[in-house]
N, C-alpha and C. Protein backbone atom coordinates (compact mmCIF):
# COMPACT_ATOMS: atom_id res chain seq x y z
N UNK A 1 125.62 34.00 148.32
CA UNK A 1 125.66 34.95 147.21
C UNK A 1 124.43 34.83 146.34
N UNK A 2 124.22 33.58 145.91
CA UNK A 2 122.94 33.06 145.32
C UNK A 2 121.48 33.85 146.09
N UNK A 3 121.41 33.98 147.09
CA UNK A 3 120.05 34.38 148.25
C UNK A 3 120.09 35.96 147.75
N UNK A 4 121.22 36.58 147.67
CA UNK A 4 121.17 37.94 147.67
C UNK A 4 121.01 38.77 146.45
N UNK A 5 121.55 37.49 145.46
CA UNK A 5 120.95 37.80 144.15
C UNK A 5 119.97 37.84 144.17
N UNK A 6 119.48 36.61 144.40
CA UNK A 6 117.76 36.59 144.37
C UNK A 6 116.77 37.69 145.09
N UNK A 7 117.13 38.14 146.20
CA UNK A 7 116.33 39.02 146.95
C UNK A 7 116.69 40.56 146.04
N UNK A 8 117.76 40.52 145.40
CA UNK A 8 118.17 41.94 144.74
C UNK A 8 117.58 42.08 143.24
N UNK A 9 117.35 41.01 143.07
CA UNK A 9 116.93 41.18 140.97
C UNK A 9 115.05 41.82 141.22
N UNK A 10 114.41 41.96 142.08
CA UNK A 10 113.33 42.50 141.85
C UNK A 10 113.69 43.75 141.96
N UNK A 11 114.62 44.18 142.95
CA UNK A 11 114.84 45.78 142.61
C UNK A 11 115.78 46.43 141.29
N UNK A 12 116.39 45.39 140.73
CA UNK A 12 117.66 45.58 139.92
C UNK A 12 116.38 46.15 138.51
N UNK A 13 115.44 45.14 138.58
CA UNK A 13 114.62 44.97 137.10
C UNK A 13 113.38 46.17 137.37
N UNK A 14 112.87 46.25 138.25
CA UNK A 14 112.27 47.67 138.92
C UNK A 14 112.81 48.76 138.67
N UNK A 15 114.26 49.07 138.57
CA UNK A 15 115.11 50.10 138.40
C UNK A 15 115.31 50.28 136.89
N UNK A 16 115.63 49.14 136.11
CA UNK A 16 115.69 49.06 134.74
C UNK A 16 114.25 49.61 134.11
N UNK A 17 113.57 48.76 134.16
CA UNK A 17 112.11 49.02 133.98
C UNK A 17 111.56 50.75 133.99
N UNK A 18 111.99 51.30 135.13
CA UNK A 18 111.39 52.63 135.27
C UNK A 18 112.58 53.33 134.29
N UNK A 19 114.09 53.08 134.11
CA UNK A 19 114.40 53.80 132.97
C UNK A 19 114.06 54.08 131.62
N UNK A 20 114.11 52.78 131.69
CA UNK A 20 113.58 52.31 129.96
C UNK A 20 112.00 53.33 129.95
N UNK A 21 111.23 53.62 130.80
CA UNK A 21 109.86 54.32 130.74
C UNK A 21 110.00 55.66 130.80
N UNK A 22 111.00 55.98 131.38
CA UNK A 22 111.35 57.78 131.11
C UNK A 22 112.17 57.78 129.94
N UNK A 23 113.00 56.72 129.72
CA UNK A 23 113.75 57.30 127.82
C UNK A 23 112.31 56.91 126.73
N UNK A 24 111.58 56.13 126.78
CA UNK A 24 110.60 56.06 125.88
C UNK A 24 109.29 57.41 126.12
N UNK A 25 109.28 57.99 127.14
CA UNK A 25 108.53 59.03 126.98
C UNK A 25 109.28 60.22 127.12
N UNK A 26 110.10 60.58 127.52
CA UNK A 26 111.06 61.73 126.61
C UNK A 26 110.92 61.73 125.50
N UNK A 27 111.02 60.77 124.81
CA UNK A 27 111.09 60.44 123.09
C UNK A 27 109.76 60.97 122.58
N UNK A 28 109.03 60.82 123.11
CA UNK A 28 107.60 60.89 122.60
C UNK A 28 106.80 62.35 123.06
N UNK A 29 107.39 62.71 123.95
CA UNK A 29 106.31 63.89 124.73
C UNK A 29 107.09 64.83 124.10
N UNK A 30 106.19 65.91 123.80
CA UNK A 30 106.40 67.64 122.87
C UNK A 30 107.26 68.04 123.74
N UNK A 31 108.19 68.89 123.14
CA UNK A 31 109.27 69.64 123.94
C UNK A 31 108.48 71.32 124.04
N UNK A 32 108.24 72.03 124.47
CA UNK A 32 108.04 73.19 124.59
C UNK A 32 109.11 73.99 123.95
N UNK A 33 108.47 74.96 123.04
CA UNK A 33 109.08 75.93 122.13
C UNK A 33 110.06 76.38 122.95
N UNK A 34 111.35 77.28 123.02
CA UNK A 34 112.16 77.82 123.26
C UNK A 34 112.67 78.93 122.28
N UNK A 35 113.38 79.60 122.71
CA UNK A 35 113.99 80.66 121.64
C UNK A 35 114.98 81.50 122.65
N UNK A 36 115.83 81.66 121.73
CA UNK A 36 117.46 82.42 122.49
C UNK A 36 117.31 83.66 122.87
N UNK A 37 117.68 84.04 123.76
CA UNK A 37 117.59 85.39 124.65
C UNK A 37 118.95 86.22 123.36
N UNK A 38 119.33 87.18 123.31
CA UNK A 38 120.56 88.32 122.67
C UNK A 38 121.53 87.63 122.62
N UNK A 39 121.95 87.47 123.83
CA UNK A 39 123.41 86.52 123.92
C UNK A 39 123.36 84.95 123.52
N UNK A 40 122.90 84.46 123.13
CA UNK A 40 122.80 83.20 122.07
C UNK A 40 122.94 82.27 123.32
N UNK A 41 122.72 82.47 124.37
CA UNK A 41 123.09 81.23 125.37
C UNK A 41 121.89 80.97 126.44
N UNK A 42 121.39 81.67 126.89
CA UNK A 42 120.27 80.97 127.68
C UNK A 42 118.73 81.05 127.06
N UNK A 43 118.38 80.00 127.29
CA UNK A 43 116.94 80.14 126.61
C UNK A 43 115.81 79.72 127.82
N UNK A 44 114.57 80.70 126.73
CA UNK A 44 113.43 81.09 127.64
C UNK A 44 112.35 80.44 126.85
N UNK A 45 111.09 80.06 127.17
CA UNK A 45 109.75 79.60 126.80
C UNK A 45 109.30 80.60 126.07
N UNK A 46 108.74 80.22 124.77
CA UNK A 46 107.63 81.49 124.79
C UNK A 46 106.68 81.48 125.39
N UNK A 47 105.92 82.41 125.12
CA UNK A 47 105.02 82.85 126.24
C UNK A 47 103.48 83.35 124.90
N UNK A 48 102.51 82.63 125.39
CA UNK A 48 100.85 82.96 124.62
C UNK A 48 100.29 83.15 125.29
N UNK A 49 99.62 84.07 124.87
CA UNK A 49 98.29 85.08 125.75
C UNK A 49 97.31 85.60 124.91
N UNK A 50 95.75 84.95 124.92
CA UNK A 50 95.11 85.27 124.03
C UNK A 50 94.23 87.04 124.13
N UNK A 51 94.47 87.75 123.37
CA UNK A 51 93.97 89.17 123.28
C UNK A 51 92.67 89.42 122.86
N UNK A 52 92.05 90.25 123.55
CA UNK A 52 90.70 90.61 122.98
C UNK A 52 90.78 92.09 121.75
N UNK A 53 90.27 91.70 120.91
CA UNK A 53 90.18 92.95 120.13
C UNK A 53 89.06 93.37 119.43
N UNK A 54 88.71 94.70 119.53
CA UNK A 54 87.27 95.51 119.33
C UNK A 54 87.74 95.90 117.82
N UNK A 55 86.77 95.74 117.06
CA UNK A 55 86.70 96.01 115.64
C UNK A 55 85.86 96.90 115.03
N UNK A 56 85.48 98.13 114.68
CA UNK A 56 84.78 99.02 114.07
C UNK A 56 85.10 98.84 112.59
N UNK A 57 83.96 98.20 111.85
CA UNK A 57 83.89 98.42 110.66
C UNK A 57 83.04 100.01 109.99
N UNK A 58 81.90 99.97 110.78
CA UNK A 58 80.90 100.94 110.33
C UNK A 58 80.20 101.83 111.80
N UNK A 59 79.86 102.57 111.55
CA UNK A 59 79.14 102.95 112.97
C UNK A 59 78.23 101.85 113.48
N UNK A 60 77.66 101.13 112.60
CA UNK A 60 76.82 99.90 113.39
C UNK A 60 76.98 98.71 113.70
N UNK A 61 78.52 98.51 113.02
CA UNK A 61 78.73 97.46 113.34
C UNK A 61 80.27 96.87 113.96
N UNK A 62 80.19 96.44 115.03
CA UNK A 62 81.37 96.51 115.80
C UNK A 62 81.89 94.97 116.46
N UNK A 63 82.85 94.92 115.72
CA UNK A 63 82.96 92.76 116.12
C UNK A 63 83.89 92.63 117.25
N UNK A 64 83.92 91.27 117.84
CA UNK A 64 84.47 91.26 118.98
C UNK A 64 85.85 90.04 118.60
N UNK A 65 86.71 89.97 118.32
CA UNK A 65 88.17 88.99 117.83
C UNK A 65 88.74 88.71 118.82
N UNK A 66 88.72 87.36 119.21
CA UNK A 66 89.86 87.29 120.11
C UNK A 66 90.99 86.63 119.24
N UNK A 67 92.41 87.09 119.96
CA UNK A 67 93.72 86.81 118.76
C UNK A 67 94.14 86.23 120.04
N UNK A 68 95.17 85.00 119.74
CA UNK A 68 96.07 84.57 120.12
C UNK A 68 97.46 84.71 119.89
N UNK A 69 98.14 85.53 120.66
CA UNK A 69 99.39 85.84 120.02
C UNK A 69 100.61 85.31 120.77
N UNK A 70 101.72 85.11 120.15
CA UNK A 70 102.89 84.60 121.24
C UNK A 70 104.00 85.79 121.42
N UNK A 71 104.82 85.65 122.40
CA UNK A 71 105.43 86.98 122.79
C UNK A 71 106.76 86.81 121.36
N UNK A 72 106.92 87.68 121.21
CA UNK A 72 108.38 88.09 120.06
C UNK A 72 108.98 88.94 120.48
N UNK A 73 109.93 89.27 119.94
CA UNK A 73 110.84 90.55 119.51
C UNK A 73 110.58 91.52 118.42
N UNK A 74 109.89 91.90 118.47
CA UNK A 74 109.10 92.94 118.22
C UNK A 74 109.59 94.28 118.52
N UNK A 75 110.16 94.74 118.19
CA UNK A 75 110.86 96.21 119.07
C UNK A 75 109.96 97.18 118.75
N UNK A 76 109.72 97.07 120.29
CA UNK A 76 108.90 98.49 120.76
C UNK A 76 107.72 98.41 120.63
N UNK A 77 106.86 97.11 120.65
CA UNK A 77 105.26 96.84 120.91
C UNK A 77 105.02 96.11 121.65
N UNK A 78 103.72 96.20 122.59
CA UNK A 78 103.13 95.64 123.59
C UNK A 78 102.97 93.88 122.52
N UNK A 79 102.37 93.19 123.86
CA UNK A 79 101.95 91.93 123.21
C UNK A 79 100.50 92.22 122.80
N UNK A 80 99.91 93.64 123.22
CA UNK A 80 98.84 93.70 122.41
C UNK A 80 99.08 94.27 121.51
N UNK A 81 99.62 95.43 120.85
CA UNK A 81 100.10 95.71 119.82
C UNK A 81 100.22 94.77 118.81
N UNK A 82 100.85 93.73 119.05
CA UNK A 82 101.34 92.88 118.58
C UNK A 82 100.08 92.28 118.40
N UNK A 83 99.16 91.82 118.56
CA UNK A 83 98.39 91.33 118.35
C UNK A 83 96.96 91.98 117.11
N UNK A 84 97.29 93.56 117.41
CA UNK A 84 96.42 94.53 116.52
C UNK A 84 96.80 94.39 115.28
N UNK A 85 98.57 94.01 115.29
CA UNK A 85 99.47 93.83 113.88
C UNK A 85 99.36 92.76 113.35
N UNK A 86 98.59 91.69 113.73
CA UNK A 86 98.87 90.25 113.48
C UNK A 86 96.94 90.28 112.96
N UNK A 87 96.32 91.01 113.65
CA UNK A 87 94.87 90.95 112.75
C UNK A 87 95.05 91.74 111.56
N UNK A 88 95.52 92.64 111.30
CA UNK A 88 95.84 93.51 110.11
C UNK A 88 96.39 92.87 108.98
N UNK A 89 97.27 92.22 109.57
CA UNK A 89 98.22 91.05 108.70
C UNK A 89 96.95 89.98 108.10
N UNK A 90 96.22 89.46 109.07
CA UNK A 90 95.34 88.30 108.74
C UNK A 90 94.69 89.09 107.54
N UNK A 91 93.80 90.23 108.04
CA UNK A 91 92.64 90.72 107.55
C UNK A 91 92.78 91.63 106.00
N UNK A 92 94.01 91.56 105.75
CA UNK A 92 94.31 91.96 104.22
C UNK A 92 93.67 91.73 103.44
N UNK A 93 94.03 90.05 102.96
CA UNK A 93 93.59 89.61 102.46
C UNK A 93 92.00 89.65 101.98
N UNK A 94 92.04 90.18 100.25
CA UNK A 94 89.99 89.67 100.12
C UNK A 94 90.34 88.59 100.06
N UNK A 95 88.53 88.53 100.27
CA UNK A 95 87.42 89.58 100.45
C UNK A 95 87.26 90.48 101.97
N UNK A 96 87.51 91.19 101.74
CA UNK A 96 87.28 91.90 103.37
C UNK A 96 87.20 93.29 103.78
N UNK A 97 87.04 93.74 104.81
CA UNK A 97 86.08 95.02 104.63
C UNK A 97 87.69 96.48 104.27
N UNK A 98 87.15 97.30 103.71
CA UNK A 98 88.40 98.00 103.43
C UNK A 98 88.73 99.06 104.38
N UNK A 99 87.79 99.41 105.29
CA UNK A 99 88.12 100.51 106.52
C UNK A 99 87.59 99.72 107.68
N UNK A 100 88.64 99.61 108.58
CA UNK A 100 88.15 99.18 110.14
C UNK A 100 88.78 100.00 110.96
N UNK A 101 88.94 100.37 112.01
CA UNK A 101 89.45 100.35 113.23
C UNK A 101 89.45 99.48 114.20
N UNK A 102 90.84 98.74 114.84
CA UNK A 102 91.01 98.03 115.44
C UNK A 102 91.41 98.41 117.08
N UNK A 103 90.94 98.46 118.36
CA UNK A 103 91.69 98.69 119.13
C UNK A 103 91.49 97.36 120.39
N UNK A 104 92.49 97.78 121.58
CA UNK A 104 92.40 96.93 122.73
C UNK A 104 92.25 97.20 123.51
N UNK A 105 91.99 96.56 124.98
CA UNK A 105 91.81 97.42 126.41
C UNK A 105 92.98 98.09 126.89
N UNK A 106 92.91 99.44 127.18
CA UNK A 106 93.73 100.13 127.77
C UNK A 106 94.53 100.33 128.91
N UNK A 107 95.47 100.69 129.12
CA UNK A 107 96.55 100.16 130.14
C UNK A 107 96.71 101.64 131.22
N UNK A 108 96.93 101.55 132.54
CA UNK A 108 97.02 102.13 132.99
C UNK A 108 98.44 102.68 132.95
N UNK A 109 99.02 104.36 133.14
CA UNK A 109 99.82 104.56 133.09
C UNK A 109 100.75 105.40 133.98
N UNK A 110 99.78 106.07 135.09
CA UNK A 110 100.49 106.43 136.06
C UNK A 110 100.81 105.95 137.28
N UNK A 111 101.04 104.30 137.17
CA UNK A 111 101.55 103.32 137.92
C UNK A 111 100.86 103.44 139.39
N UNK A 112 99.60 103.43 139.51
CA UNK A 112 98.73 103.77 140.80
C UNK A 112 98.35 102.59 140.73
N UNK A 113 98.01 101.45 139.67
CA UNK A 113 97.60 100.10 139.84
C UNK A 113 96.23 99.97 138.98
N UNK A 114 95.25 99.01 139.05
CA UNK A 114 94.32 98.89 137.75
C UNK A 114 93.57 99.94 138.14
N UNK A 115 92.66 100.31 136.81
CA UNK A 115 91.38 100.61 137.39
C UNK A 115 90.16 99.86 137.42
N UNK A 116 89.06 100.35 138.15
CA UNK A 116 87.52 99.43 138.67
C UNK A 116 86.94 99.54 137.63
N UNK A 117 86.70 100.58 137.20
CA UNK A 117 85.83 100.99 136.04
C UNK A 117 85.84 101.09 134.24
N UNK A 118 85.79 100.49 133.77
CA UNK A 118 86.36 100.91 132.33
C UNK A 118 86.37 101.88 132.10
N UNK A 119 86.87 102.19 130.95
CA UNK A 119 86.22 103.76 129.67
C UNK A 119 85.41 103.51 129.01
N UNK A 120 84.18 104.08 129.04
CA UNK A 120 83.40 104.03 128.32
C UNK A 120 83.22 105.06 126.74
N UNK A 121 83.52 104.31 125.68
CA UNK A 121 83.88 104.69 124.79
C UNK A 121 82.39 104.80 123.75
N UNK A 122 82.47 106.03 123.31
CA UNK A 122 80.80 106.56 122.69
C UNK A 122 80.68 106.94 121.09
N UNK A 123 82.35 107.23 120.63
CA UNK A 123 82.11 107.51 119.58
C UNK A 123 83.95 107.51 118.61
N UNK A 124 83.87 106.67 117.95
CA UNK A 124 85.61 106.88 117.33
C UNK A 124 85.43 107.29 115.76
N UNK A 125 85.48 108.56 115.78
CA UNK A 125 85.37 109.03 114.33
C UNK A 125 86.17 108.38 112.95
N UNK A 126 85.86 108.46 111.84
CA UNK A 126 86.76 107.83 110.77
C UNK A 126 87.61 109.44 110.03
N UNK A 127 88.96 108.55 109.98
CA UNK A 127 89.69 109.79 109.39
C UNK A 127 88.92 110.36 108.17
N UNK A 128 89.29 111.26 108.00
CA UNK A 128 88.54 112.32 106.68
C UNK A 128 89.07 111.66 105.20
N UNK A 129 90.00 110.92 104.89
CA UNK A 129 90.41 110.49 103.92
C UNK A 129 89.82 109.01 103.46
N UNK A 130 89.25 108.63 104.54
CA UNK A 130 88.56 107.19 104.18
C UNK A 130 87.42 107.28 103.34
N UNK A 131 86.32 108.69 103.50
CA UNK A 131 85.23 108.77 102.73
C UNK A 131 85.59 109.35 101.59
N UNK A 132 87.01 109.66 101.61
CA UNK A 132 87.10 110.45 100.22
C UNK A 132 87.29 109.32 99.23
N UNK A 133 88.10 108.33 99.66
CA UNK A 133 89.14 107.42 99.07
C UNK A 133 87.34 106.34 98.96
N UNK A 134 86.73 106.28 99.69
CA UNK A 134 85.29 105.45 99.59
C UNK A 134 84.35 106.24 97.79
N UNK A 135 84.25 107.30 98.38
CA UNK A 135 83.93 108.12 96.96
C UNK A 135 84.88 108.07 95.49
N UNK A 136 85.83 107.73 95.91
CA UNK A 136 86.31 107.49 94.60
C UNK A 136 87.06 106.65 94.06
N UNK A 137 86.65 105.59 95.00
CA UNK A 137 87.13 104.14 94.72
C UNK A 137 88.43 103.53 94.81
N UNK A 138 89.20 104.74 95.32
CA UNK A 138 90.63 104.30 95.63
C UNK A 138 91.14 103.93 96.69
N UNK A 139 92.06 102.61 96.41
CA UNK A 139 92.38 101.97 97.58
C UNK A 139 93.74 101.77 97.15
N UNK A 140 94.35 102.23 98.42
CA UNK A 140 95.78 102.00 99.11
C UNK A 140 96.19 101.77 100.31
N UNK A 141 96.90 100.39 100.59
CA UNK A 141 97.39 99.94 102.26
C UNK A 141 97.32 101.02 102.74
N UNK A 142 97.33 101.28 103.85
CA UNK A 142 97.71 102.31 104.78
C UNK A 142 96.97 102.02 106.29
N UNK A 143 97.95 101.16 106.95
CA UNK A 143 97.53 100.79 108.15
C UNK A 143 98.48 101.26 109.29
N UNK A 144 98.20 101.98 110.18
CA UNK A 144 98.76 102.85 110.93
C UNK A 144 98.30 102.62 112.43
N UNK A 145 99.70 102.47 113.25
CA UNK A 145 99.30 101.85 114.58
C UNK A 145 99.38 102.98 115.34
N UNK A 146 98.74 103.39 116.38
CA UNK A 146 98.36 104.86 117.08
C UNK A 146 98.28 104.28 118.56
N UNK A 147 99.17 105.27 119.61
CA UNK A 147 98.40 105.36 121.01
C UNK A 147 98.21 106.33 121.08
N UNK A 148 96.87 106.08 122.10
CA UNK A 148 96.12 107.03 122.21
C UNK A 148 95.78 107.58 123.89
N UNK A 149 96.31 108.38 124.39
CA UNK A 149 95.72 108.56 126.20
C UNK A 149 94.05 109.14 126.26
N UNK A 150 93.85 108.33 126.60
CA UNK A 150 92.29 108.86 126.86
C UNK A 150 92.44 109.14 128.38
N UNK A 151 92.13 110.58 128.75
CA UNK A 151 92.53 111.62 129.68
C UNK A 151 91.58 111.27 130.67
N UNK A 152 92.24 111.69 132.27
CA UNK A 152 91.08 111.25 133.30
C UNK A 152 90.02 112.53 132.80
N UNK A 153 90.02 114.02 132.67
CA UNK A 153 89.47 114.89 132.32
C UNK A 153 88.55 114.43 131.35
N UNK A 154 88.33 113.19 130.66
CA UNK A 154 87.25 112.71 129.41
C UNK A 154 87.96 113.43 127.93
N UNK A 155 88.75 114.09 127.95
CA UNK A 155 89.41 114.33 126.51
C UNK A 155 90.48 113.43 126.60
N UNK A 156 90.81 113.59 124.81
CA UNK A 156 91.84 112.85 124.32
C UNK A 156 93.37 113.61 124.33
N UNK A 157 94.53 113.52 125.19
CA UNK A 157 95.31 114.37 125.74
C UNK A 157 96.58 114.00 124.89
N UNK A 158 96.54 112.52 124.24
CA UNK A 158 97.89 112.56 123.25
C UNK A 158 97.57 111.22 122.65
N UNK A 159 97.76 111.80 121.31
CA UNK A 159 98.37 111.02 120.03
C UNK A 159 99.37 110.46 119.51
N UNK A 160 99.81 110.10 119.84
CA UNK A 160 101.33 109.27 118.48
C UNK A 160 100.96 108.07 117.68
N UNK A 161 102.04 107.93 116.53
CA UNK A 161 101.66 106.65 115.48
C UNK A 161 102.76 106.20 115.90
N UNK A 162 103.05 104.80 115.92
CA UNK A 162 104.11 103.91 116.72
C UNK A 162 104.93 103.88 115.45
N UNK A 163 106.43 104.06 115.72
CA UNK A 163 107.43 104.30 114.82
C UNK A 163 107.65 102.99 113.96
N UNK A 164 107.40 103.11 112.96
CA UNK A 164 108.02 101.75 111.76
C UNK A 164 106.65 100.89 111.97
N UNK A 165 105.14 101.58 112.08
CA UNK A 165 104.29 100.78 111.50
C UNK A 165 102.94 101.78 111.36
N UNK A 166 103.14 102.14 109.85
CA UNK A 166 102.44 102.93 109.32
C UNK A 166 102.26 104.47 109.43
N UNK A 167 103.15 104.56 110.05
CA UNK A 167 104.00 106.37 110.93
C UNK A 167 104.39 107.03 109.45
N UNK A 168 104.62 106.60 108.39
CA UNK A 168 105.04 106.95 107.25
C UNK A 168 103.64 107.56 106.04
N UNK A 169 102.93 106.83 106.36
CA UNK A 169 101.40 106.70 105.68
C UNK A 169 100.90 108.72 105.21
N UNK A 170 100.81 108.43 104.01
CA UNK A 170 100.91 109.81 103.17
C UNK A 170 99.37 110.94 103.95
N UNK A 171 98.67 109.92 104.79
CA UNK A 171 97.30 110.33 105.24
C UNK A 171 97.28 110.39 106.80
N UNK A 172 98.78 110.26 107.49
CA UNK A 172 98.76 110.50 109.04
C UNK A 172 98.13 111.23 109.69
N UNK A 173 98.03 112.43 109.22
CA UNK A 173 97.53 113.59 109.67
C UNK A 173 95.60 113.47 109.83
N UNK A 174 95.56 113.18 108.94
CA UNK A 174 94.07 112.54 109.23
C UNK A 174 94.19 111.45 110.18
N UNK A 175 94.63 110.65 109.90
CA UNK A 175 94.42 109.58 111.01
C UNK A 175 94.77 109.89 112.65
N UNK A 176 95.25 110.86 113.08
CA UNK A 176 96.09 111.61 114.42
C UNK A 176 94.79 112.92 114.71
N UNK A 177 94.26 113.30 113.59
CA UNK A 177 92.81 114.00 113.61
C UNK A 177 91.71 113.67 114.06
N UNK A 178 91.71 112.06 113.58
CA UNK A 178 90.82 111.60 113.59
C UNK A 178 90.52 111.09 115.52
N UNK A 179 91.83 110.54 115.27
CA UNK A 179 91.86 109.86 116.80
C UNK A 179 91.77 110.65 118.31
N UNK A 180 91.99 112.01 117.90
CA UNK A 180 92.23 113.57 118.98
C UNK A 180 90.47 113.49 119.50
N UNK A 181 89.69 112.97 118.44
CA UNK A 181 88.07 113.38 118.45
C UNK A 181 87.28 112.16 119.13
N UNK A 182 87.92 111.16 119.65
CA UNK A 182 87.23 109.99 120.40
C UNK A 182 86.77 110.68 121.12
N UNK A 183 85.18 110.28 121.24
CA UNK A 183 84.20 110.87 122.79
C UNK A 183 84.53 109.35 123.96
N UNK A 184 84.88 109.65 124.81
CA UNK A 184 84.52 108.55 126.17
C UNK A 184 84.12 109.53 127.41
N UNK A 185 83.88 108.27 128.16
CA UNK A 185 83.73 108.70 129.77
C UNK A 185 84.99 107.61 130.38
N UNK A 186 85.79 108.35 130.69
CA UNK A 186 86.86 107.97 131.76
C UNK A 186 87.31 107.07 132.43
N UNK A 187 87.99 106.22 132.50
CA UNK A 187 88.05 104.94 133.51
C UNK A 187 87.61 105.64 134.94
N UNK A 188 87.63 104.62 135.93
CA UNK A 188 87.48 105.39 137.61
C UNK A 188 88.56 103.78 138.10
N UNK A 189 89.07 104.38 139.21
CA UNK A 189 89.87 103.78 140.24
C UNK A 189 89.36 104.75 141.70
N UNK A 190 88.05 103.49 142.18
CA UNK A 190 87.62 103.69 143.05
C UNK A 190 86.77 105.24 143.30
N UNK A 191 86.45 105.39 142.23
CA UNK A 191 85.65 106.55 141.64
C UNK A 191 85.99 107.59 141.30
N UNK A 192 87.57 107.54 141.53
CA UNK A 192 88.58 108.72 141.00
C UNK A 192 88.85 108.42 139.63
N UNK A 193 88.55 109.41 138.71
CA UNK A 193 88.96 109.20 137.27
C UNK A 193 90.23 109.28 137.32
N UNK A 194 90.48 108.26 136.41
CA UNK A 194 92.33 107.99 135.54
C UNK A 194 92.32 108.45 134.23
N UNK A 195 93.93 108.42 134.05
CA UNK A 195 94.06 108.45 132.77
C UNK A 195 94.85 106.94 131.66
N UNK A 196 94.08 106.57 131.20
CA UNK A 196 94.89 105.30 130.38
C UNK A 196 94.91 105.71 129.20
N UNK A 197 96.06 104.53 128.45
CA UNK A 197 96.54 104.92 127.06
C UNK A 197 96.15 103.45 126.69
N UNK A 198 95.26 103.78 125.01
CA UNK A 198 94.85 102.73 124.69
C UNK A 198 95.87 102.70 123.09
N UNK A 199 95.83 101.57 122.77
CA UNK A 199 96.71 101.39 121.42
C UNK A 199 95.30 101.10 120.34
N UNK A 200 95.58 101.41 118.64
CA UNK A 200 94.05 101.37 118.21
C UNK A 200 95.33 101.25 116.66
N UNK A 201 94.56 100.15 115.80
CA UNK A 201 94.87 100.06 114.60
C UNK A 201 93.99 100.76 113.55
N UNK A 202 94.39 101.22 112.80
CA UNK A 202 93.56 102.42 111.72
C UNK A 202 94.07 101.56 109.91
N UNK A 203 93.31 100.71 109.74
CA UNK A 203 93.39 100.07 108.39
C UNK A 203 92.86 100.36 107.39
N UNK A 204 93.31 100.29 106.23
CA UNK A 204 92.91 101.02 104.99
C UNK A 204 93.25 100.32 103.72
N UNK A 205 92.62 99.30 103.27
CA UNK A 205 93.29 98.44 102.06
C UNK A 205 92.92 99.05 100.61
């Protein structure tokens, strides 16, 4: 009995040993975020994906942001969306510029698959109320989230302001004016022009 002890306590303390090393690093290693699905019972990871976003302050000057955003519940916005809303949010705050346009890369929408070619985008006009409100010194929020289809034909074929963020804004109509008048050249998929819909933030502090 004595022999078999002996030949068994290197595996007995081997076995102990490697427990004791997974409860002390459980203890210690980050748990990854989680958050509850509707029904309060199974849970999922979030999920981060860093976004590129194009910034028009002035006709000459145009910045390049990348945002890091994590997925939410958000009803009824892309995770880029979500991300156009989360620079708007940042960029309130002065000191900072009081008219930008914010947008992102555009998504294909008649489910044919990516396209090769970008849109080449030449000109995004400023609503008519920004130079007024510039001339006379008045400033009021009014940040308004817009998609926009930029048409395989090179026109702009539809407008909407995304419901419950800035769809209310006393100056829509300009801003839905404004956005009808983007000049581009067309994505291509394999040299066939598409049509994609791009999402574009219109800020106004």
């Amino acid at each position: 009995m004595t022999q078999i002890m002996k030949r068994a306590l290197p595996f007995i303390m081997t076995f102990v040993f490697g427990v004791a090393i997974t409860a002390i690093i459980g203890r210690v290693s980050p748990v990854p975020q989680k958050r509850f699905l509707n029904n309060g019972c199974s849970r999922i990871k979030w999920k981060s994906q860093t976004v590129q976003i194009w910034e028009l302050h002035n006709p000459a000057e145009m910045l390049h942001i990348p945002m890091i955003v994590r997925d939410s519940s958000l009803p009824g916005l892309t995770l880029k969306e979500q991300a156009l809303l989360a620079r708007a949010q940042q960029n309130d705050a002065p000191p900072g510029p009081r008219f930008v346009v914010g947008y992102v890369s555009p998504d294909t929408i008649d489910g044919g698959g990516p396209y090769t070619s970008n849109v080449q985008i030449s000109n995004i006009p400023r609503p008519a109320f920004w130079d007024k409100r510039q001339d006379n010194k008045q400033v009021q929020v009014c940040n308004t989230l817009v998609r926009v289809d930029l048409d395989a034909s090179g026109k702009v074929s539809r407008v909407e302001p995304v419901r419950g963020y800035g769809d209310q804004c006393p100056h829509i109509s300009d801003i839905l004016n404004a956005a009808r008048e983007i000049s581009f050249s067309p994505a291509l998929r394999e040299g066939v022009p598409v049509t994609l819909r791009m999402s574009m933030m219109y800020r106004a502090r």
